[in-house]
Protein backbone atom coordinates (compact mmCIF):
# COMPACT_ATOMS: atom_id res chain seq x y z
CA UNK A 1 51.82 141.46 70.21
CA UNK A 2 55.65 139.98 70.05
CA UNK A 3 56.10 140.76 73.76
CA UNK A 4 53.40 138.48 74.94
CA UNK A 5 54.20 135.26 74.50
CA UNK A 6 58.45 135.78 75.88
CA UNK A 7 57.00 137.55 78.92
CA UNK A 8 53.92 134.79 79.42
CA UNK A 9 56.95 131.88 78.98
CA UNK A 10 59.76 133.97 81.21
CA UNK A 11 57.30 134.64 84.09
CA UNK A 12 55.82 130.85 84.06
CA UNK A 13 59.62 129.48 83.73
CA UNK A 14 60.31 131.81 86.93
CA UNK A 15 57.49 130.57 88.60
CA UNK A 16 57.81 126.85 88.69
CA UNK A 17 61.08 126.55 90.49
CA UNK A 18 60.48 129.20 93.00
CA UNK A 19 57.14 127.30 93.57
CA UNK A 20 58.64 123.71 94.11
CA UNK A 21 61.39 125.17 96.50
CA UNK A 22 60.21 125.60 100.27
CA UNK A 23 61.71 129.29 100.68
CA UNK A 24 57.85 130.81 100.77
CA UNK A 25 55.89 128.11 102.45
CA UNK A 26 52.72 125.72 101.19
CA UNK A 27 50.78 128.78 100.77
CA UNK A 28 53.56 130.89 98.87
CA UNK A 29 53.99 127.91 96.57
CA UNK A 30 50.46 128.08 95.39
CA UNK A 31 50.29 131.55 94.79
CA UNK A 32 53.61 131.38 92.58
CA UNK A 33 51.93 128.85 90.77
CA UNK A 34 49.07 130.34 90.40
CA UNK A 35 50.75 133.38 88.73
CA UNK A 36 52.75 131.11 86.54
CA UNK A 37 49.68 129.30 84.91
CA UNK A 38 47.46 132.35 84.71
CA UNK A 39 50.79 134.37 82.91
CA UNK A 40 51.00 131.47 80.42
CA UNK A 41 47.54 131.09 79.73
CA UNK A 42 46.98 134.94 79.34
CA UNK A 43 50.41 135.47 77.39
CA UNK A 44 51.15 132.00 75.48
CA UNK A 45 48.49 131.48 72.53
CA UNK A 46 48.09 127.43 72.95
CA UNK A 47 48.91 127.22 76.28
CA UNK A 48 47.15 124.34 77.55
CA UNK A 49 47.97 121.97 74.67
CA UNK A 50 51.91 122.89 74.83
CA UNK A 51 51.49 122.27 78.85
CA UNK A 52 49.82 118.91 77.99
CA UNK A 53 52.43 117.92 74.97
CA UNK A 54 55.40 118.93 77.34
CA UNK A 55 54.06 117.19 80.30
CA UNK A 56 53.58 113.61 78.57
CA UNK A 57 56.74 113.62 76.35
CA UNK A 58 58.68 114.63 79.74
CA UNK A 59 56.89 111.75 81.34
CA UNK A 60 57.64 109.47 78.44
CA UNK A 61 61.17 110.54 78.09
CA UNK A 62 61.96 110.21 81.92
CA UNK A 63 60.72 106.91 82.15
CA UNK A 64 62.48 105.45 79.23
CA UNK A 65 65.51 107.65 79.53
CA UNK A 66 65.96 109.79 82.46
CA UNK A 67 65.34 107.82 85.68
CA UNK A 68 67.04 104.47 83.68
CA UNK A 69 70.16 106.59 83.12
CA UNK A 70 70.91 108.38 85.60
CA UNK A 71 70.74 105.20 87.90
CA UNK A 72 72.82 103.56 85.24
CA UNK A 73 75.35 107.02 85.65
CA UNK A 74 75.52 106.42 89.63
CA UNK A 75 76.32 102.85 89.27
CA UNK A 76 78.77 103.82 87.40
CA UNK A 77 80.45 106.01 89.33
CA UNK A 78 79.94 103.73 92.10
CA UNK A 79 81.38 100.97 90.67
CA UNK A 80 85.00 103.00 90.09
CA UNK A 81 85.31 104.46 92.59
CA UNK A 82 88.06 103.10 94.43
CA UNK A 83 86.85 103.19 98.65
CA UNK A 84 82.72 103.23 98.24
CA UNK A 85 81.75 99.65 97.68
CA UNK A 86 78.80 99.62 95.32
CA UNK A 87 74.93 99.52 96.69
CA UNK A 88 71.92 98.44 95.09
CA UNK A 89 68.66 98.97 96.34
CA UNK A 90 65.11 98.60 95.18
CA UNK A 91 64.13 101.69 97.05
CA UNK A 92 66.94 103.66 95.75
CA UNK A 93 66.11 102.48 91.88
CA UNK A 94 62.44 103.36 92.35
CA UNK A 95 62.54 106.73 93.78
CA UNK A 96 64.91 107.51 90.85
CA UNK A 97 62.85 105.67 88.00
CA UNK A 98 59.52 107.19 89.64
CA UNK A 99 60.28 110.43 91.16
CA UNK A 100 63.26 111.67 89.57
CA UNK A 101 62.19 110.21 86.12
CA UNK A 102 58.49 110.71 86.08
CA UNK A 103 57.81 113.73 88.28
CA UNK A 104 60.83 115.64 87.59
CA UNK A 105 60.68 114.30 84.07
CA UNK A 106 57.27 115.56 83.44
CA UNK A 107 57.77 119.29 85.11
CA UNK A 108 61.10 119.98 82.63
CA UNK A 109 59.14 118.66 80.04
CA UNK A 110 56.60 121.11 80.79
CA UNK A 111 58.98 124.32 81.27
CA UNK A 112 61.01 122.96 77.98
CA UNK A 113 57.67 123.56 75.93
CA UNK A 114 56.64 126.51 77.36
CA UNK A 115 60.27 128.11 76.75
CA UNK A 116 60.03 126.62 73.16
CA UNK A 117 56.33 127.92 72.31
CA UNK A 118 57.35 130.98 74.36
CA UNK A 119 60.31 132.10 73.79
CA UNK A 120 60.94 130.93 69.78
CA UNK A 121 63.36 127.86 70.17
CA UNK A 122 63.82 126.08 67.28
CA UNK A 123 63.10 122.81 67.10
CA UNK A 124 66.19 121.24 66.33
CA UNK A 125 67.40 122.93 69.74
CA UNK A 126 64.41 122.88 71.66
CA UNK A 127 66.02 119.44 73.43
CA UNK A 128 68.54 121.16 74.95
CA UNK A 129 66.20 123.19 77.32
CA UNK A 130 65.20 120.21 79.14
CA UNK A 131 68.86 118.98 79.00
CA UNK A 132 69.92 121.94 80.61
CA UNK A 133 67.84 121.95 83.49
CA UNK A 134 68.64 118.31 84.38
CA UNK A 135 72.20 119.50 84.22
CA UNK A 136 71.42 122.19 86.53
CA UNK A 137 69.48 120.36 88.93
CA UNK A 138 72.43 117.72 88.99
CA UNK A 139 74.77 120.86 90.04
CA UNK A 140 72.37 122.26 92.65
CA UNK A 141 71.92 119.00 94.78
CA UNK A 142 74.61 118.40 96.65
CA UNK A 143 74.96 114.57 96.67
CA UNK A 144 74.99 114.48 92.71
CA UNK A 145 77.14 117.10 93.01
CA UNK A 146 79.79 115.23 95.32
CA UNK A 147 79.40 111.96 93.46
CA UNK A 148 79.88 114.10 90.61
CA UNK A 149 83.28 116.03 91.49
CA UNK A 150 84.71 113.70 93.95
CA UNK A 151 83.60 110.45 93.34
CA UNK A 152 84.15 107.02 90.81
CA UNK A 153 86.62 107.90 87.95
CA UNK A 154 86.89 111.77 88.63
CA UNK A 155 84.99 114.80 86.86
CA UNK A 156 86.93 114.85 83.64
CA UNK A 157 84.69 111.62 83.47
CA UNK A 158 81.37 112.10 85.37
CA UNK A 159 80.36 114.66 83.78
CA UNK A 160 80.14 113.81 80.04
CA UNK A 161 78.62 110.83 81.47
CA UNK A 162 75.87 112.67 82.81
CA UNK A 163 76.00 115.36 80.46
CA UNK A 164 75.10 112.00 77.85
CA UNK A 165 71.93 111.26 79.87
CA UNK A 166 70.63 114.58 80.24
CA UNK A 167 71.01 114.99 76.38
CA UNK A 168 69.40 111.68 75.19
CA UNK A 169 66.49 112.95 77.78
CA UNK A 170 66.74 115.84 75.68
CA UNK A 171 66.47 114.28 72.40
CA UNK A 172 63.83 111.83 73.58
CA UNK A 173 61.38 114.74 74.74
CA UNK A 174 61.90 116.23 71.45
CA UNK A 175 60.59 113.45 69.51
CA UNK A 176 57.53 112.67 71.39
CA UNK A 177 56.38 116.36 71.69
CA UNK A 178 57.44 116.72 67.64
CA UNK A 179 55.06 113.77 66.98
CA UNK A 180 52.09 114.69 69.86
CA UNK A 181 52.20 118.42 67.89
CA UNK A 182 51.82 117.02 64.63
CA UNK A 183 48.93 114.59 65.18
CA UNK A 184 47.08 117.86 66.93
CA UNK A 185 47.84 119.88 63.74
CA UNK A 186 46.54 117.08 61.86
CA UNK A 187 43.54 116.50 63.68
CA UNK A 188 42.75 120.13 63.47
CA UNK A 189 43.27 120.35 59.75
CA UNK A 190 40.95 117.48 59.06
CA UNK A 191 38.02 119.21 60.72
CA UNK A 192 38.39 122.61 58.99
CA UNK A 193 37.65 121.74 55.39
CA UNK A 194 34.72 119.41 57.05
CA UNK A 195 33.47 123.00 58.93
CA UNK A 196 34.00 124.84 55.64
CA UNK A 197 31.97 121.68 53.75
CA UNK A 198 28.97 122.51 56.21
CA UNK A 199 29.03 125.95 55.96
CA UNK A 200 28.92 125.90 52.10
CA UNK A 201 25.88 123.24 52.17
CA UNK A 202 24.06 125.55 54.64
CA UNK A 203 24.47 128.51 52.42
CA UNK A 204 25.03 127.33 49.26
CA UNK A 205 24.43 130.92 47.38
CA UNK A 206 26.96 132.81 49.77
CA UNK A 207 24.05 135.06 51.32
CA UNK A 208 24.93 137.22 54.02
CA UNK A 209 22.99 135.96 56.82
């Protein structure tokens, strides 16, 4: 059925924010994550391999791309602004290479998939899920929001700054799931004409067994 796999990606993408928050508690945030997972699996054919492609080509992306640029983007904006004197810390750098670009890396990279697989992005667009969400976590916190609006050179150019990170992380993401996909499809076409080899040998005449 065409409904299954928009509703499967639409409840899980609905599910992993409202899980991460802290608006419904330790316990709350397990259910909602339950429900998420067991939507996807039930709704989204392929679930678990899309999960697993989105979650290592987030990783791989926020590593390389993510966590590097946006501490690149702050120093930036730190560095113009007029009054704040610029900081650098090793603390600061790896809670954003590490936790902003791995973790939060990984879980877009997740949600980007499923909404792709899900929902029928193309491919050629499917970077700009992922690209969006970093731009919307960006506007929900409120210190990347200040150093955004008020801070460095001004908004007019913070923001494509940003914007330029988010969709490189974007781009990134798409090119390692692309490839991850393609090696599965491979791998899975190489063992069908073996199976259908086998078969044949085992019932060489076609008999109904």
């Amino acid at each position: 059925m065409r409904w299954r796999s928009p509703v499967g990606a639409l409840l899980f993408i609905a599910a992993m924010p409202l899980a991460m928050s802290e608006v419904f508690g330790p316990i709350g945030s397990l259910a909602l994550l339950a429900v998420g997972i067991g939507a996807g699996w039930a709704l989204i054919p392929g679930f678990w391999p899309r999960l697993l492609h989105g979650a290592v080509g987030g990783v791989v992306a926020g590593l390389l791309v993510l966590g590097p640029g946006l501490r690149l983007a702050m120093r930036v904006v730190a560095v113009l602004d007029p009054v704040r004197s610029p900081e650098f810390t090793i603390d600061g750098t790896l809670f954003i290479l590490l936790g902003v670009g791995v973790i939060f890396g990984g879980i877009l990279g997740i949600i980007g998939n499923i909404a792709r697989r899900g929902l029928g992005i193309p491919a050629r667009a499917s970077g700009l899920t992922p690209a969006l969400l970093v731009m919307v976590i960006i506007a929900l916190d409120t210190e990347l929001r200040s150093e955004i609006v008020e801070l460095g050179a001004g908004p007019w150019v913070n923001i494509p700054m940003f914007a330029a990170v988010a969709l490189a992380y974007g781009a990134t993401w798409t090119r390692v799931v692309t490839r991850l996909e393609k090696r599965r499809e491979q791998r899975t076409s190489r063992h069908q004409p073996v199976e259908g080899a086998s078969m044949a040998v085992s019932n060489p005449r076609g008999l109904e067994i």
